[in-house]
N, C-alpha and C. Protein backbone atom coordinates (compact mmCIF):
# COMPACT_ATOMS: atom_id res chain seq x y z
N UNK A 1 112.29 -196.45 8.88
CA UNK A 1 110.93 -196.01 9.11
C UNK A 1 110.60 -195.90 10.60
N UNK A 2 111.47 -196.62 11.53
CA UNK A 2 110.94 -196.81 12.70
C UNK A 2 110.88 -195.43 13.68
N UNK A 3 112.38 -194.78 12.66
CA UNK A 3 112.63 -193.64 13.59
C UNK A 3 111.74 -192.40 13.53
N UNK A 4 111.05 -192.30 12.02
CA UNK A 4 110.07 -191.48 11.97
C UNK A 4 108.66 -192.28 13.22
N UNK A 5 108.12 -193.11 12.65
CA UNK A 5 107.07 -193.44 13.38
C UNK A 5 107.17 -193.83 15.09
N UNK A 6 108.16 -193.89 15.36
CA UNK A 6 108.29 -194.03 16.83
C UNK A 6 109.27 -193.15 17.53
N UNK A 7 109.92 -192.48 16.85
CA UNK A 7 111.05 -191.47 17.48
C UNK A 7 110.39 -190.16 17.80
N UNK A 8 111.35 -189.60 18.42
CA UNK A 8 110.96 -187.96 18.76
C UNK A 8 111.56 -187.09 17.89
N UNK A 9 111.02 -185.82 17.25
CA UNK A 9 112.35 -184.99 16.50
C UNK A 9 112.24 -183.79 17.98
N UNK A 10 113.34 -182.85 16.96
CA UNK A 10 113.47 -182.13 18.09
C UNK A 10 113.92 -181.29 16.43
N UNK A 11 113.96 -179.70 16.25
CA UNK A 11 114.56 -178.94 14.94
C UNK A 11 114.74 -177.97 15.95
N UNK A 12 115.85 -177.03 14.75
CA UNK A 12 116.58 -175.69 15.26
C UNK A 12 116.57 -174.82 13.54
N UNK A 13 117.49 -173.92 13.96
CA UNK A 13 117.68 -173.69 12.34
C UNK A 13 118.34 -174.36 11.35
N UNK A 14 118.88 -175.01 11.79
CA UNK A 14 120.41 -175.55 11.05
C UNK A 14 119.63 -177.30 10.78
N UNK A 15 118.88 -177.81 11.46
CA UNK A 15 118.17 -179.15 10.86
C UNK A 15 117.27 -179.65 12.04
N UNK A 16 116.70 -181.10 11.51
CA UNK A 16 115.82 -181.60 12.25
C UNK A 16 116.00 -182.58 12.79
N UNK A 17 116.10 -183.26 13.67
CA UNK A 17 116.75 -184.62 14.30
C UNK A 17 115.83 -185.38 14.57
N UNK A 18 115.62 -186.75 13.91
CA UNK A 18 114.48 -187.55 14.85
C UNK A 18 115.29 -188.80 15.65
N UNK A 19 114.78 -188.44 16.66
CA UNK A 19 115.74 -190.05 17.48
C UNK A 19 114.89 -190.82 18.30
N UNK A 20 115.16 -192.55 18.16
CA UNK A 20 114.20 -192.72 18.77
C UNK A 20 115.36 -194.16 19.71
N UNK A 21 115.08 -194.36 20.95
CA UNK A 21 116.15 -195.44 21.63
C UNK A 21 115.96 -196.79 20.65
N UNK A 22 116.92 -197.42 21.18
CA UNK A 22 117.17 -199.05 20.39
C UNK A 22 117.83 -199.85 21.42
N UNK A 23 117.53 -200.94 21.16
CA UNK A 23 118.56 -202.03 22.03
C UNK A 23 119.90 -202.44 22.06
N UNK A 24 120.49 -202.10 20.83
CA UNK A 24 121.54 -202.01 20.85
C UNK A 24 122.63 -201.26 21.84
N UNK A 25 123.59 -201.60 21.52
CA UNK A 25 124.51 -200.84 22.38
C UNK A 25 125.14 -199.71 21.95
N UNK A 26 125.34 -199.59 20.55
CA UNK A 26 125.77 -198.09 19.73
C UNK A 26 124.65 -198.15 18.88
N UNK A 27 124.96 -196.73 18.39
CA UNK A 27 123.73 -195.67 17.72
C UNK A 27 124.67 -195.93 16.31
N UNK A 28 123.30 -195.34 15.11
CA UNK A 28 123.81 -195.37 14.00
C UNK A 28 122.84 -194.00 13.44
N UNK A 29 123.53 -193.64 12.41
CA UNK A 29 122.98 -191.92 12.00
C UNK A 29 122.75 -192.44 10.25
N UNK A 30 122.03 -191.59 9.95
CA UNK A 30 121.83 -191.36 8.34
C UNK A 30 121.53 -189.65 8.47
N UNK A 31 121.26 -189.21 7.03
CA UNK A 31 121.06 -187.77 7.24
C UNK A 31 120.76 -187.77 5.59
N UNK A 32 119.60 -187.11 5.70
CA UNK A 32 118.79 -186.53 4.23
C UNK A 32 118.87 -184.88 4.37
N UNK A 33 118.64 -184.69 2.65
CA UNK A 33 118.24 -183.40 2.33
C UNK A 33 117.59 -183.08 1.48
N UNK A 34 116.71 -182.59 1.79
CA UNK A 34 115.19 -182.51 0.59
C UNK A 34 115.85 -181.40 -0.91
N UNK A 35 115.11 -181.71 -1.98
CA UNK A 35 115.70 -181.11 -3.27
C UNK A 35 115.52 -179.75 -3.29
N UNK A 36 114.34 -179.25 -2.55
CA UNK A 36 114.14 -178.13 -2.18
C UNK A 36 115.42 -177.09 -2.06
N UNK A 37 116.56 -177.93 -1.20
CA UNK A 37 117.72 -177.39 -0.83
C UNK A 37 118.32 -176.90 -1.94
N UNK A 38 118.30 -177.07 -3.12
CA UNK A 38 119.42 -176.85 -3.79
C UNK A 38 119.42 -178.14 -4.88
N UNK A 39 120.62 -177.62 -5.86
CA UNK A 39 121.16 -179.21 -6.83
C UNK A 39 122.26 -180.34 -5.82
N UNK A 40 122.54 -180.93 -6.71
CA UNK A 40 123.02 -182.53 -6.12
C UNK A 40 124.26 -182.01 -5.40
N UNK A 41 125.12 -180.46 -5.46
CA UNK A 41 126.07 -180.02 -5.05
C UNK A 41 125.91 -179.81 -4.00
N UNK A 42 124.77 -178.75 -3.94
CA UNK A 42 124.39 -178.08 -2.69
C UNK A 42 124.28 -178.95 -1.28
N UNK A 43 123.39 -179.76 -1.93
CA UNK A 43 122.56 -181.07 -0.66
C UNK A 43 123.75 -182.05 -0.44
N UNK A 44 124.49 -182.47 -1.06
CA UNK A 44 125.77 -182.92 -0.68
C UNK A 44 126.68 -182.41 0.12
N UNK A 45 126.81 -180.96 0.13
CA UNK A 45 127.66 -179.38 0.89
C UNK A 45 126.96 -179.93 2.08
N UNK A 46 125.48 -179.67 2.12
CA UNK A 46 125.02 -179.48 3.38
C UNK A 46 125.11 -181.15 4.29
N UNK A 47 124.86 -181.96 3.34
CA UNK A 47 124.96 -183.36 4.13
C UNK A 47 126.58 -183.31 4.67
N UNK A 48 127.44 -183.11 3.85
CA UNK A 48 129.09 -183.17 4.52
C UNK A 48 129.10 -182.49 5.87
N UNK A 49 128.57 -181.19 5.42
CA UNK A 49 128.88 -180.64 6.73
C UNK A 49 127.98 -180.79 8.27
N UNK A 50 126.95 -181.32 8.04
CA UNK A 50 126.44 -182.15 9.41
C UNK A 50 126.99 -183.23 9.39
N UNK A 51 127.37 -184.12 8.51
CA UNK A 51 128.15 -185.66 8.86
C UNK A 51 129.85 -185.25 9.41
N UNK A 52 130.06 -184.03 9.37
CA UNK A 52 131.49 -183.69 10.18
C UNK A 52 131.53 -183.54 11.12
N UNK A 53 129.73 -182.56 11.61
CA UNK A 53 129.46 -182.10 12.84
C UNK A 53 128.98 -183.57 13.87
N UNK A 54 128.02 -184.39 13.28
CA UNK A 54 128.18 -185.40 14.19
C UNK A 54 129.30 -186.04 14.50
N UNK A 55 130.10 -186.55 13.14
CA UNK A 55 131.21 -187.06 13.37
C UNK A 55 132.27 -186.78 14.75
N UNK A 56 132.59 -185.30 14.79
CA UNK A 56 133.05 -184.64 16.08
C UNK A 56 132.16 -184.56 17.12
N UNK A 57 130.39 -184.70 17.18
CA UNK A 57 130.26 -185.31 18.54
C UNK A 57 129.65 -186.71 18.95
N UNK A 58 130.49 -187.61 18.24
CA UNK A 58 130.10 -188.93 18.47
C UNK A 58 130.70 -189.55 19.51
N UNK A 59 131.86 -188.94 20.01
CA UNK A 59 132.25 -189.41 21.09
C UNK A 59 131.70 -189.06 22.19
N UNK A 60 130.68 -187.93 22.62
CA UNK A 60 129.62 -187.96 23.49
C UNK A 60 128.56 -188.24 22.97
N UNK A 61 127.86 -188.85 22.32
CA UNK A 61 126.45 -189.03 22.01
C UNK A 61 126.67 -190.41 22.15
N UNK A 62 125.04 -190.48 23.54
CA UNK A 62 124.99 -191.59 23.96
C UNK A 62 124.57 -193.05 23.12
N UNK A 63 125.37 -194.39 23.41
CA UNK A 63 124.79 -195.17 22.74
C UNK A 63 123.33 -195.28 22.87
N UNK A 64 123.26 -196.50 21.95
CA UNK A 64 121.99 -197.21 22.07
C UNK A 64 120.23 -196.26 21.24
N UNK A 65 120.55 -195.62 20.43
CA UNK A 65 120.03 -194.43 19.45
C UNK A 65 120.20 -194.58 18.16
N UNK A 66 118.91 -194.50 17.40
CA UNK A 66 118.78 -194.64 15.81
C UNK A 66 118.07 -192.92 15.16
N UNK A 67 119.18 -192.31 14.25
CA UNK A 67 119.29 -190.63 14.46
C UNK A 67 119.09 -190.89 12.79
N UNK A 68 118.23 -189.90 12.52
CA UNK A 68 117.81 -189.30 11.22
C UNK A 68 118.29 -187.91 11.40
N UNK A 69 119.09 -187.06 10.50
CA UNK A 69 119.37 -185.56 10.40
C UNK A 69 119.25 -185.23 9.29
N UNK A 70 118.10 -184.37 9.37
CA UNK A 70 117.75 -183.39 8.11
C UNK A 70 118.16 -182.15 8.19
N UNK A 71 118.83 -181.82 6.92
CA UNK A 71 119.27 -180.78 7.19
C UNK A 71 118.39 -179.24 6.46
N UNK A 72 118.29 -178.34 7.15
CA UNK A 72 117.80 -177.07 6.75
C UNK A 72 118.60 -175.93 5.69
N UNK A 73 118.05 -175.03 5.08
CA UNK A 73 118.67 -174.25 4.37
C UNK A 73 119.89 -173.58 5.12
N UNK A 74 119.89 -173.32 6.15
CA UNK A 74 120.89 -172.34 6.66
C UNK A 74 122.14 -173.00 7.20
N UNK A 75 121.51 -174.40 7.16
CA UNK A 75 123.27 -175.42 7.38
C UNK A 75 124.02 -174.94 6.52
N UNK A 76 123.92 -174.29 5.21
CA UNK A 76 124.40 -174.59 4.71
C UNK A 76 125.68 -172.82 4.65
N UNK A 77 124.86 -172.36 5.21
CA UNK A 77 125.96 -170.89 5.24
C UNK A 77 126.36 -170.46 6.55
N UNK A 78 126.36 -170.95 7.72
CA UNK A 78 126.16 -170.70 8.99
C UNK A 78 127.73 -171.15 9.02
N UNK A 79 128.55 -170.60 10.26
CA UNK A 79 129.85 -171.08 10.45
C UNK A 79 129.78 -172.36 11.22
N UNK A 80 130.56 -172.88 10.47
CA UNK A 80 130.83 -174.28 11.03
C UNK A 80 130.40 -174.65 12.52
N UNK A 81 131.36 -173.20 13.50
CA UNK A 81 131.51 -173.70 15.14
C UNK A 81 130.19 -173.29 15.38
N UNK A 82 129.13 -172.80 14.90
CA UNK A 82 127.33 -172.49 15.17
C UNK A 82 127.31 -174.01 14.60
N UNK A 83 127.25 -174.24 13.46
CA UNK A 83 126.63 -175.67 13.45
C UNK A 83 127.17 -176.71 13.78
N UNK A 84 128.08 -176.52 14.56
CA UNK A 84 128.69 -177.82 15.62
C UNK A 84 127.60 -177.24 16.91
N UNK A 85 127.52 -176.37 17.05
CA UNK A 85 126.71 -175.56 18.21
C UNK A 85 125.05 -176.43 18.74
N UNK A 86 124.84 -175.97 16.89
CA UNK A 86 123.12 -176.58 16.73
C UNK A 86 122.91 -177.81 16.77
N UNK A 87 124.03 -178.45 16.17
CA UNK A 87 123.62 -179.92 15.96
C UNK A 87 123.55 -180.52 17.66
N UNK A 88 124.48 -180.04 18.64
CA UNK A 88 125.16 -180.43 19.89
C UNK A 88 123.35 -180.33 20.11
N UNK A 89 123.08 -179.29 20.61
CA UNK A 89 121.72 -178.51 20.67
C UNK A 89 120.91 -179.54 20.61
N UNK A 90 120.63 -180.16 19.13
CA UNK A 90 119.29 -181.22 19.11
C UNK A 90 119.21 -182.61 19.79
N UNK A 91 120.76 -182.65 19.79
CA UNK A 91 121.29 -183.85 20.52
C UNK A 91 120.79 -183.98 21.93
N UNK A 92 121.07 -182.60 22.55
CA UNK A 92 120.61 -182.20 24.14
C UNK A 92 119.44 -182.49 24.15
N UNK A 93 118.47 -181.96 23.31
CA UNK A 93 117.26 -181.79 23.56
C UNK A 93 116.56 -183.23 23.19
N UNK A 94 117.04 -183.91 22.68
CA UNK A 94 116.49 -185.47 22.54
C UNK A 94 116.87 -186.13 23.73
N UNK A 95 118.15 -185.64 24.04
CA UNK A 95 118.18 -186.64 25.19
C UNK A 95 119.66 -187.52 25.49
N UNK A 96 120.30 -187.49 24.07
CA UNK A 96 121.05 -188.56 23.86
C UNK A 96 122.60 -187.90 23.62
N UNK A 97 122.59 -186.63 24.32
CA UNK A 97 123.96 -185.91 24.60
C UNK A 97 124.61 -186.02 26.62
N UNK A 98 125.64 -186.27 26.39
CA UNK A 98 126.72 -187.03 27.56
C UNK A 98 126.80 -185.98 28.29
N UNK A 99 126.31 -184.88 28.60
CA UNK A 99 126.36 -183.57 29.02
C UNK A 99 127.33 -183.03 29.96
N UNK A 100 127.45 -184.34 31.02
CA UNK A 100 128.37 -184.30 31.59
C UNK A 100 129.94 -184.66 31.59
N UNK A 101 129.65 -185.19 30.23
CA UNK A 101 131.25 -185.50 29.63
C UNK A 101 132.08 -184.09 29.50
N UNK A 102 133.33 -183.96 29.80
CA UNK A 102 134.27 -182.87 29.60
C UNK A 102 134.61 -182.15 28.35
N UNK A 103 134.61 -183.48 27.28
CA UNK A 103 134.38 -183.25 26.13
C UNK A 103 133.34 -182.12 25.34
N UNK A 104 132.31 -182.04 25.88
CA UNK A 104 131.04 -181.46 25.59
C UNK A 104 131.35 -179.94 25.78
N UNK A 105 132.10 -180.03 26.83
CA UNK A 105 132.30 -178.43 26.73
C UNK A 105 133.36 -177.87 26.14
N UNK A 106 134.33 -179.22 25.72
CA UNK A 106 135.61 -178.60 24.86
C UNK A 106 134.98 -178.28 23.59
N UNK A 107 134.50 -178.76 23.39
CA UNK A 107 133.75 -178.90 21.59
C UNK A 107 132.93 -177.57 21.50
N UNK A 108 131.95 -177.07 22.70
CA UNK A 108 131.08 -175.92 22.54
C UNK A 108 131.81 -174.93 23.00
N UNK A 109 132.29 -174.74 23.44
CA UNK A 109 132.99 -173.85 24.89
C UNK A 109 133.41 -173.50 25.89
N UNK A 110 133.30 -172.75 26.76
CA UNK A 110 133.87 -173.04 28.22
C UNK A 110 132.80 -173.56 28.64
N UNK A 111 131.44 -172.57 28.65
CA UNK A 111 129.70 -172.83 29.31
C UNK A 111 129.13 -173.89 28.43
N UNK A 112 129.31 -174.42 27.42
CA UNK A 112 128.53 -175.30 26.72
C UNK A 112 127.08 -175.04 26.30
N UNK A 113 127.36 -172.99 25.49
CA UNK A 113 126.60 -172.76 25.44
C UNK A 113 126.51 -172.80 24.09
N UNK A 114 124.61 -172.89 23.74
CA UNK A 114 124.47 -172.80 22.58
C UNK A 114 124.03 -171.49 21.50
N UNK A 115 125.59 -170.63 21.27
CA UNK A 115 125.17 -169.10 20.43
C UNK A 115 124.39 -168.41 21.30
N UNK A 116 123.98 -168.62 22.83
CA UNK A 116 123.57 -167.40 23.48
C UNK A 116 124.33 -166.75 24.51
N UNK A 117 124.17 -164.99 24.84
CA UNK A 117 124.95 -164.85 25.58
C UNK A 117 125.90 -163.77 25.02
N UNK A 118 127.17 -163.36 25.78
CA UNK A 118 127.76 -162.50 24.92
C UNK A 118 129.44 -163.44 25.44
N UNK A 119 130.23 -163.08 24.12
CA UNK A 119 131.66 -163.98 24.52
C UNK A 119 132.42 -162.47 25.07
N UNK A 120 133.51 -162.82 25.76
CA UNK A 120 134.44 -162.28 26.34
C UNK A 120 134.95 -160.71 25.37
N UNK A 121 135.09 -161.15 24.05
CA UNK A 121 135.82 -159.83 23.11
C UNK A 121 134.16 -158.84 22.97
N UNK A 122 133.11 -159.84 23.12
CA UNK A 122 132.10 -158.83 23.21
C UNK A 122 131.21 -158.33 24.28
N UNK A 123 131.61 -158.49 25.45
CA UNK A 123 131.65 -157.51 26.86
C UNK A 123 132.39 -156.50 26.74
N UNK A 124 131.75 -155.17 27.37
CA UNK A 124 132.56 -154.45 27.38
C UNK A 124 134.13 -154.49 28.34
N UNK A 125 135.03 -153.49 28.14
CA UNK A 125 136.39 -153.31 28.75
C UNK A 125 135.73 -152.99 30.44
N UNK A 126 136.62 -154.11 31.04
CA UNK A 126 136.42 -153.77 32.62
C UNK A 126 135.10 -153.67 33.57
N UNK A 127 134.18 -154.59 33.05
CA UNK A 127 133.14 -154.34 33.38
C UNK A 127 131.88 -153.30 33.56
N UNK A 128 132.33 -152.01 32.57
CA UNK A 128 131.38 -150.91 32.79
C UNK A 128 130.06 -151.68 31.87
N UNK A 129 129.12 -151.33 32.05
CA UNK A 129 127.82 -151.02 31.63
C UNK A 129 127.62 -150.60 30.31
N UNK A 130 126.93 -151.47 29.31
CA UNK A 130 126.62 -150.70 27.99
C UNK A 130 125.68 -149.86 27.85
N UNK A 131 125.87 -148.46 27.43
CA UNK A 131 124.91 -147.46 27.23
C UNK A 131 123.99 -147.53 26.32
């Protein structure tokens, strides 16, 4: 309860994060999904696949943090490396992402960007100008 009533959220498309600091020295996560989502399959689909996405960035997410993740309808069809993307995303924006860890950008990309922008196969050839 504490993390609703005293935490911050921060949402994207892909879910909602509430985090709020603790005294501890490591963080601990839970993650809901409203029925809305779907049957007991669906909301299970979508809980796995944010508990994979934190899972892979727990080694930058800073201790000392108590994390609620709710997840949204579109977790659930979005490609994986976007919702490793988004989740990174809410993390930033709370506060409690290592940003400067090396890691952070192996996991997102070269820029540690989040889905904006254009990648390399979608620039044009040789730098001309799109018409």
């Amino acid at each position: 309860m504490r993390v609703y009533e005293e935490g911050r959220s921060v949402a994207n498309q892909a879910a909602v994060l509430y985090a709020v600091r603790t005294r501890a020295p490591e963080s601990r996560v839970g993650f809901a999904v409203g029925k809305k989502l779907g049957s007991a399959v669906v909301r299970n689909r979508a809980k796995r696949r944010l508990r994979e996405a934190v899972r892979l960035l727990w080694p930058v997410i800073k201790g000392g943090g108590a994390f609620v993740v709710i997840a949204r309808r579109p977790a659930l069809d979005m490609p994986f490396s976007e919702l490793l993307r988004k989740t990174a995303e809410l993390f930033r924006r709370a506060g409690f992402l290592k940003e400067k860890d090396p890691r952070v950008r192996a996991l997102l990309g070269a820029k540690g960007q989040s889905g904006r922008g254009r990648t390399e196969a979608q620039r044009p050839a040789g730098g001309e100008a799109k018409a």
